[in-house]
PDB file of N, CA and C in Angstrom:
ATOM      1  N   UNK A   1       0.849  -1.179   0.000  1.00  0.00           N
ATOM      2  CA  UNK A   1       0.000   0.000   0.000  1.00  0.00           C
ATOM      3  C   UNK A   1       0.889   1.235   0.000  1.00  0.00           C
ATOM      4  N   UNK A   2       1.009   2.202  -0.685  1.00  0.00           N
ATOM      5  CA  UNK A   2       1.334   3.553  -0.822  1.00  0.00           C
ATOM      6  C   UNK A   2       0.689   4.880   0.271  1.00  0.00           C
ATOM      7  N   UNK A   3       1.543   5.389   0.989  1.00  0.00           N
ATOM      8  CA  UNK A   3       0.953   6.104   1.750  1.00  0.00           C
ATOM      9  C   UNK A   3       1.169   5.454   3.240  1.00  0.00           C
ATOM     10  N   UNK A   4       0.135   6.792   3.882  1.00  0.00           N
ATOM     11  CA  UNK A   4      -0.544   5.876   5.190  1.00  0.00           C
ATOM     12  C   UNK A   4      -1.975   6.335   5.044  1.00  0.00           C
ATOM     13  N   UNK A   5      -2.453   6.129   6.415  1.00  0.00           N
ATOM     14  CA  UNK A   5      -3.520   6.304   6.510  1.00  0.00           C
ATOM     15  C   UNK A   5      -3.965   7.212   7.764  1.00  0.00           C
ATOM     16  N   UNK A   6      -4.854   8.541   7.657  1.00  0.00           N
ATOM     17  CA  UNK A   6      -5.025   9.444   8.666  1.00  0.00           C
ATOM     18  C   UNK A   6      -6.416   9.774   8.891  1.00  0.00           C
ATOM     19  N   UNK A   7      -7.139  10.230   9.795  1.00  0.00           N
ATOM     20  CA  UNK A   7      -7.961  10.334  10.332  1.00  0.00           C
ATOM     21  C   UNK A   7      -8.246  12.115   9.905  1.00  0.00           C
ATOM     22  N   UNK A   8      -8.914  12.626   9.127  1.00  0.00           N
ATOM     23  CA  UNK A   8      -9.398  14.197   9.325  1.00  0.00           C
ATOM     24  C   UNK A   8      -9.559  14.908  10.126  1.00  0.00           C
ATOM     25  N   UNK A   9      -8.849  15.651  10.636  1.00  0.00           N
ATOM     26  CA  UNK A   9      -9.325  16.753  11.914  1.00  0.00           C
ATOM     27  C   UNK A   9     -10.137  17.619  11.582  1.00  0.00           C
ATOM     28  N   UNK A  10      -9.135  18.788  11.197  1.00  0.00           N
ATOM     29  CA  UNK A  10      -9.781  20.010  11.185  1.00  0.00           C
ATOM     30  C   UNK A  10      -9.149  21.057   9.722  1.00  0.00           C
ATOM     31  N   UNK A  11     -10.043  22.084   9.665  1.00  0.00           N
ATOM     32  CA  UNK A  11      -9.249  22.507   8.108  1.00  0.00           C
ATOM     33  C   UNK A  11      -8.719  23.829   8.728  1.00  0.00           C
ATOM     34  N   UNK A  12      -7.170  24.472   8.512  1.00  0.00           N
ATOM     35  CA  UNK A  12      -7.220  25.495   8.991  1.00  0.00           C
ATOM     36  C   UNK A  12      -6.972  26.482   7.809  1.00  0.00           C
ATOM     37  N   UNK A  13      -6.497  26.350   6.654  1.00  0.00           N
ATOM     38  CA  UNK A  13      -6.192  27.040   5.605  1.00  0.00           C
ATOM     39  C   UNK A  13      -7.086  26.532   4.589  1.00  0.00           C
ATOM     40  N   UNK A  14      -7.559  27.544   3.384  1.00  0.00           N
ATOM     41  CA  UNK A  14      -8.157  26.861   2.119  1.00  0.00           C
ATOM     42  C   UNK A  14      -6.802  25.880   1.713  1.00  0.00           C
ATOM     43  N   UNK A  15      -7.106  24.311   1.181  1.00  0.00           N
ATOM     44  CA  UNK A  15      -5.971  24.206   0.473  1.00  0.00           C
ATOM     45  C   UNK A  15      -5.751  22.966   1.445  1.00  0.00           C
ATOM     46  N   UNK A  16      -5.528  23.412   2.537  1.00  0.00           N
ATOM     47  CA  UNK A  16      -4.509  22.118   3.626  1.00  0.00           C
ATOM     48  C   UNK A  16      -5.814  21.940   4.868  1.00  0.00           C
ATOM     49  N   UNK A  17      -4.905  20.708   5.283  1.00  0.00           N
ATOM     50  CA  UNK A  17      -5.750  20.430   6.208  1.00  0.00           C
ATOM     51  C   UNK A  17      -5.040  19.691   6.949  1.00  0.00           C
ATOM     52  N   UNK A  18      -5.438  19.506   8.646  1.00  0.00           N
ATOM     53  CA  UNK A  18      -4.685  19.002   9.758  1.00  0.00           C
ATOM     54  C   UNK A  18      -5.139  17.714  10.138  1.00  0.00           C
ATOM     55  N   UNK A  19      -4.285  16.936  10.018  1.00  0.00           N
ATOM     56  CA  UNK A  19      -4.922  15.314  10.168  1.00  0.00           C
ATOM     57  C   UNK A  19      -4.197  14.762  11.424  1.00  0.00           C
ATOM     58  N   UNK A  20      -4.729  13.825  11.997  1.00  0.00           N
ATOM     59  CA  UNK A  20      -4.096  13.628  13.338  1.00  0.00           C
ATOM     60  C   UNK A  20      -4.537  11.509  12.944  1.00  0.00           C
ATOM     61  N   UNK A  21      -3.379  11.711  13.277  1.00  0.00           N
ATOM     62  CA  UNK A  21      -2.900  10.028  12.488  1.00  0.00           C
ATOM     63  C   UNK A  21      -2.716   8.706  13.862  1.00  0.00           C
ATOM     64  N   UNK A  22      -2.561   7.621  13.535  1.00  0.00           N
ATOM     65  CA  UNK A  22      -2.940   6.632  14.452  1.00  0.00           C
ATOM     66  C   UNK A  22      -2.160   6.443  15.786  1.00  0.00           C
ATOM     67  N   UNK A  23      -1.055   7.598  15.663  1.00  0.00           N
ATOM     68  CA  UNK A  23      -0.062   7.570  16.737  1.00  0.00           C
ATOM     69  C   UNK A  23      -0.333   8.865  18.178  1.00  0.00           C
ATOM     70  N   UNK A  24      -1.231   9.272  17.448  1.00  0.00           N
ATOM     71  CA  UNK A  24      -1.914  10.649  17.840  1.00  0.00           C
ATOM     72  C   UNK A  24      -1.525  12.491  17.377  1.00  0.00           C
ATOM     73  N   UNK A  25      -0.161  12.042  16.063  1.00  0.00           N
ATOM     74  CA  UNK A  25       0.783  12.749  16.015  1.00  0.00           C
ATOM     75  C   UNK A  25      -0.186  13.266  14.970  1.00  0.00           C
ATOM     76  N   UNK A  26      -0.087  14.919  14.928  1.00  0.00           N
ATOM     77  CA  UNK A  26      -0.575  15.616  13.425  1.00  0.00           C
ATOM     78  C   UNK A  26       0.300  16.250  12.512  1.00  0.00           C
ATOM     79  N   UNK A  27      -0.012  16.480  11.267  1.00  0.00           N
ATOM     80  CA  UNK A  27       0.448  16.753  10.198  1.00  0.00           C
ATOM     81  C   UNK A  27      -0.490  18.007   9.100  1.00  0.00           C
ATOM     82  N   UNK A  28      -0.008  18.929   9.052  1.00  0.00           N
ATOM     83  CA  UNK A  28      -0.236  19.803   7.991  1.00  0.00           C
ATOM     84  C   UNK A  28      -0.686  19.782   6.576  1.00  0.00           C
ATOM     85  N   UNK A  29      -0.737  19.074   5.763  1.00  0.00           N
ATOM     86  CA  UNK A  29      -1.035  18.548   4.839  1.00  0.00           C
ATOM     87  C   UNK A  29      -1.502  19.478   3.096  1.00  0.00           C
ATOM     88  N   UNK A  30      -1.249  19.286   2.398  1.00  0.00           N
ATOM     89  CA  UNK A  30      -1.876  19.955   1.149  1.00  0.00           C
ATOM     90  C   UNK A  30      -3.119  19.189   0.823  1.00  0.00           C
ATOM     91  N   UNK A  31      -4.257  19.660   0.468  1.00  0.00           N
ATOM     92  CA  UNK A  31      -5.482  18.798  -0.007  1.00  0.00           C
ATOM     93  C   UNK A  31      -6.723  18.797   0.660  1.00  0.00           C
ATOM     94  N   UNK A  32      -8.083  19.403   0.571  1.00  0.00           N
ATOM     95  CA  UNK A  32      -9.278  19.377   1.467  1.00  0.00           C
ATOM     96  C   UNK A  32     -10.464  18.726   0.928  1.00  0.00           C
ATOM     97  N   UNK A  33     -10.238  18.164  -0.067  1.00  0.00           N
ATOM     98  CA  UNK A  33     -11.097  17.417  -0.477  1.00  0.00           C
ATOM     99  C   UNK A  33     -11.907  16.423  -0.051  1.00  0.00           C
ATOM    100  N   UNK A  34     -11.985  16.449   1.009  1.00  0.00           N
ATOM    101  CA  UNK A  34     -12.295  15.003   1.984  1.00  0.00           C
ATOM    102  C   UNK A  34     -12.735  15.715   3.664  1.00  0.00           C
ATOM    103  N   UNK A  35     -13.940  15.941   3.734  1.00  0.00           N
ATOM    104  CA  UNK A  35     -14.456  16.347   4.956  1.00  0.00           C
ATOM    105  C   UNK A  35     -14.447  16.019   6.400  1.00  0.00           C
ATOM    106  N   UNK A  36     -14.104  14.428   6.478  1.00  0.00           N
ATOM    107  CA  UNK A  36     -14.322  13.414   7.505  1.00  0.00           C
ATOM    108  C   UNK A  36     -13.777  12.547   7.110  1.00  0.00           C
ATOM    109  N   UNK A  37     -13.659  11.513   8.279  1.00  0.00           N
ATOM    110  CA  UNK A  37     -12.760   9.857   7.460  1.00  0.00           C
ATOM    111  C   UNK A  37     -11.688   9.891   7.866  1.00  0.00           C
ATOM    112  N   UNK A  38     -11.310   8.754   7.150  1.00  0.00           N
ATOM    113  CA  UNK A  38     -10.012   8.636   6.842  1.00  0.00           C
ATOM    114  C   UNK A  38      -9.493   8.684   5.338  1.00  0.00           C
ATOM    115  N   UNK A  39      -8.216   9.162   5.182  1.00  0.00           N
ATOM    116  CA  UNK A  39      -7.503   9.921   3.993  1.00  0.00           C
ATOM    117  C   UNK A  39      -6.375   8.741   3.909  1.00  0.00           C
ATOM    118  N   UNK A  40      -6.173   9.105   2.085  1.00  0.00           N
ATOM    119  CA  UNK A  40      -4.920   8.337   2.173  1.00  0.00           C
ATOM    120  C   UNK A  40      -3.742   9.507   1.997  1.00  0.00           C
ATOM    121  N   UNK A  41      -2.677   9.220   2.809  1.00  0.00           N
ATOM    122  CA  UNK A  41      -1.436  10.340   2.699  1.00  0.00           C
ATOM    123  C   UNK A  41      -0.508   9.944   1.748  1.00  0.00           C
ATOM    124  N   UNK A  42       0.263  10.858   0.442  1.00  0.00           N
ATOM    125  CA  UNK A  42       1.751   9.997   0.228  1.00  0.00           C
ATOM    126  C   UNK A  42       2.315  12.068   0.085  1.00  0.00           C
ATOM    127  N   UNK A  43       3.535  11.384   0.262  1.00  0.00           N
ATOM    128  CA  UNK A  43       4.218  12.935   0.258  1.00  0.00           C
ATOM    129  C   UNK A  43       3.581  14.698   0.473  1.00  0.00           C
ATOM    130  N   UNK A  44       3.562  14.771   1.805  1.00  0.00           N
ATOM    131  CA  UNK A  44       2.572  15.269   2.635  1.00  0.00           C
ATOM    132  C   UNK A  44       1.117  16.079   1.763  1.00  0.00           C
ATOM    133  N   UNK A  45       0.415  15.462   1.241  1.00  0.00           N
ATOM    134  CA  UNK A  45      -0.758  15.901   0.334  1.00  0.00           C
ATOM    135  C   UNK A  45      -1.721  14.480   0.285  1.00  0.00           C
ATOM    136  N   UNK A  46      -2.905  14.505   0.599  1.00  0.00           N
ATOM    137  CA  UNK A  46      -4.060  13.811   0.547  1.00  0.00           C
ATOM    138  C   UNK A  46      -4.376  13.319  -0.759  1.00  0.00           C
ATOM    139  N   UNK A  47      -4.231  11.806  -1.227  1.00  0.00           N
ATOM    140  CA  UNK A  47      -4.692  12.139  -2.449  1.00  0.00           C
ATOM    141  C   UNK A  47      -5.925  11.116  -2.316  1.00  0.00           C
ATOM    142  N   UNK A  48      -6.726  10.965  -1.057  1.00  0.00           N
ATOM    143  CA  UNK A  48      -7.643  10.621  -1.329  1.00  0.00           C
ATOM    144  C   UNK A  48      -8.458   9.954  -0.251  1.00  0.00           C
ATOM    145  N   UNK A  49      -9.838   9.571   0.151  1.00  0.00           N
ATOM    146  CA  UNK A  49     -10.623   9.152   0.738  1.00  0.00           C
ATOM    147  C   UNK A  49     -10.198   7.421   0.854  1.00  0.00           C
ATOM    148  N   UNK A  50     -10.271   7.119   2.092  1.00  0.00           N
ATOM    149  CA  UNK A  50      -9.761   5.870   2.634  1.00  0.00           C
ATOM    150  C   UNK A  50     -11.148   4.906   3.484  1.00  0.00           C
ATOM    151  N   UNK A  51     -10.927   4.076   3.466  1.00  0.00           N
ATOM    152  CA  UNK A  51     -11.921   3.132   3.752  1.00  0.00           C
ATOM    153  C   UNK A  51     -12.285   3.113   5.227  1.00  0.00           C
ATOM    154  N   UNK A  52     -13.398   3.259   6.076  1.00  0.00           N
ATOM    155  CA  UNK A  52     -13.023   3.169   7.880  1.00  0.00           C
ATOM    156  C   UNK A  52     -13.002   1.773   7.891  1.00  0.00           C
ATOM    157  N   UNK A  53     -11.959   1.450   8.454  1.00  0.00           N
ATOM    158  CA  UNK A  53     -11.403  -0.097   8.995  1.00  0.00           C
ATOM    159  C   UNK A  53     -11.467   0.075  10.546  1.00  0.00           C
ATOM    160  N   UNK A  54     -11.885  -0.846  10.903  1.00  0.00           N
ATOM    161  CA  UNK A  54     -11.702  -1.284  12.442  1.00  0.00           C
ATOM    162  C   UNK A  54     -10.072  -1.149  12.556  1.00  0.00           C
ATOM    163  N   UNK A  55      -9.488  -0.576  14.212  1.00  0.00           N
ATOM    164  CA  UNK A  55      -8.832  -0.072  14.134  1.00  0.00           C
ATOM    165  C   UNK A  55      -7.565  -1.045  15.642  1.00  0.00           C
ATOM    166  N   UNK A  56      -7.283  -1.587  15.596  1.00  0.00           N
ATOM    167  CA  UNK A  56      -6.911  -2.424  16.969  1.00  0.00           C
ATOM    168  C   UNK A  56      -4.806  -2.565  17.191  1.00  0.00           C
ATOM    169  N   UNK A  57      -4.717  -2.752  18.229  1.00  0.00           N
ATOM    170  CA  UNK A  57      -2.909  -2.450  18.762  1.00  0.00           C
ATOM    171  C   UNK A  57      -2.928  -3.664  19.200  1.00  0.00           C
ATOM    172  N   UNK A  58      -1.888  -4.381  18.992  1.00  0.00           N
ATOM    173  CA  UNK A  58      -1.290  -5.363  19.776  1.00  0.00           C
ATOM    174  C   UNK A  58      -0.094  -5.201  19.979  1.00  0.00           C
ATOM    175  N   UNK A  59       0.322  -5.448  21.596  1.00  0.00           N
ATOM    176  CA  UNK A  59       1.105  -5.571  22.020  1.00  0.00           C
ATOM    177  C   UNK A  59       2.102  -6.611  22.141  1.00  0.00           C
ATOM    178  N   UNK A  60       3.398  -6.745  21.710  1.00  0.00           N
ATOM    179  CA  UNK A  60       4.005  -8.016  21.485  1.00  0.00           C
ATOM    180  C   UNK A  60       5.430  -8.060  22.850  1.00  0.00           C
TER     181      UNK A  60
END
């Protein structure tokens, strides 16, 4: 898979938007096309709407 995968926050600029990703860490981003969800990321720009997957940690 290309990318990761981020969760939509909030929009603070036309253009970009602030996504806060599975580690809890956020990122700035180019791209607002996508209101809610999850996004797919590759080289900090959104290029697109991502599937909601159940979401689970294991500890090893």
């Amino acid at each position: 898979m290309l990318g990761s995968r981020a969760r939509y926050q909030i929009i603070y600029y036309v253009g970009t938007t602030t996504v806060e990703h599975s580690d809890g860490t956020t990122s700035r981003l180019l791209g607002d096309s996508v209101q809610e969800g999850s996004v797919y990321i590759e080289n900090d720009r959104i290029t697109g709407q991502a599937p909601s997957l159940p979401n689970s940690e294991i500890e090893v």
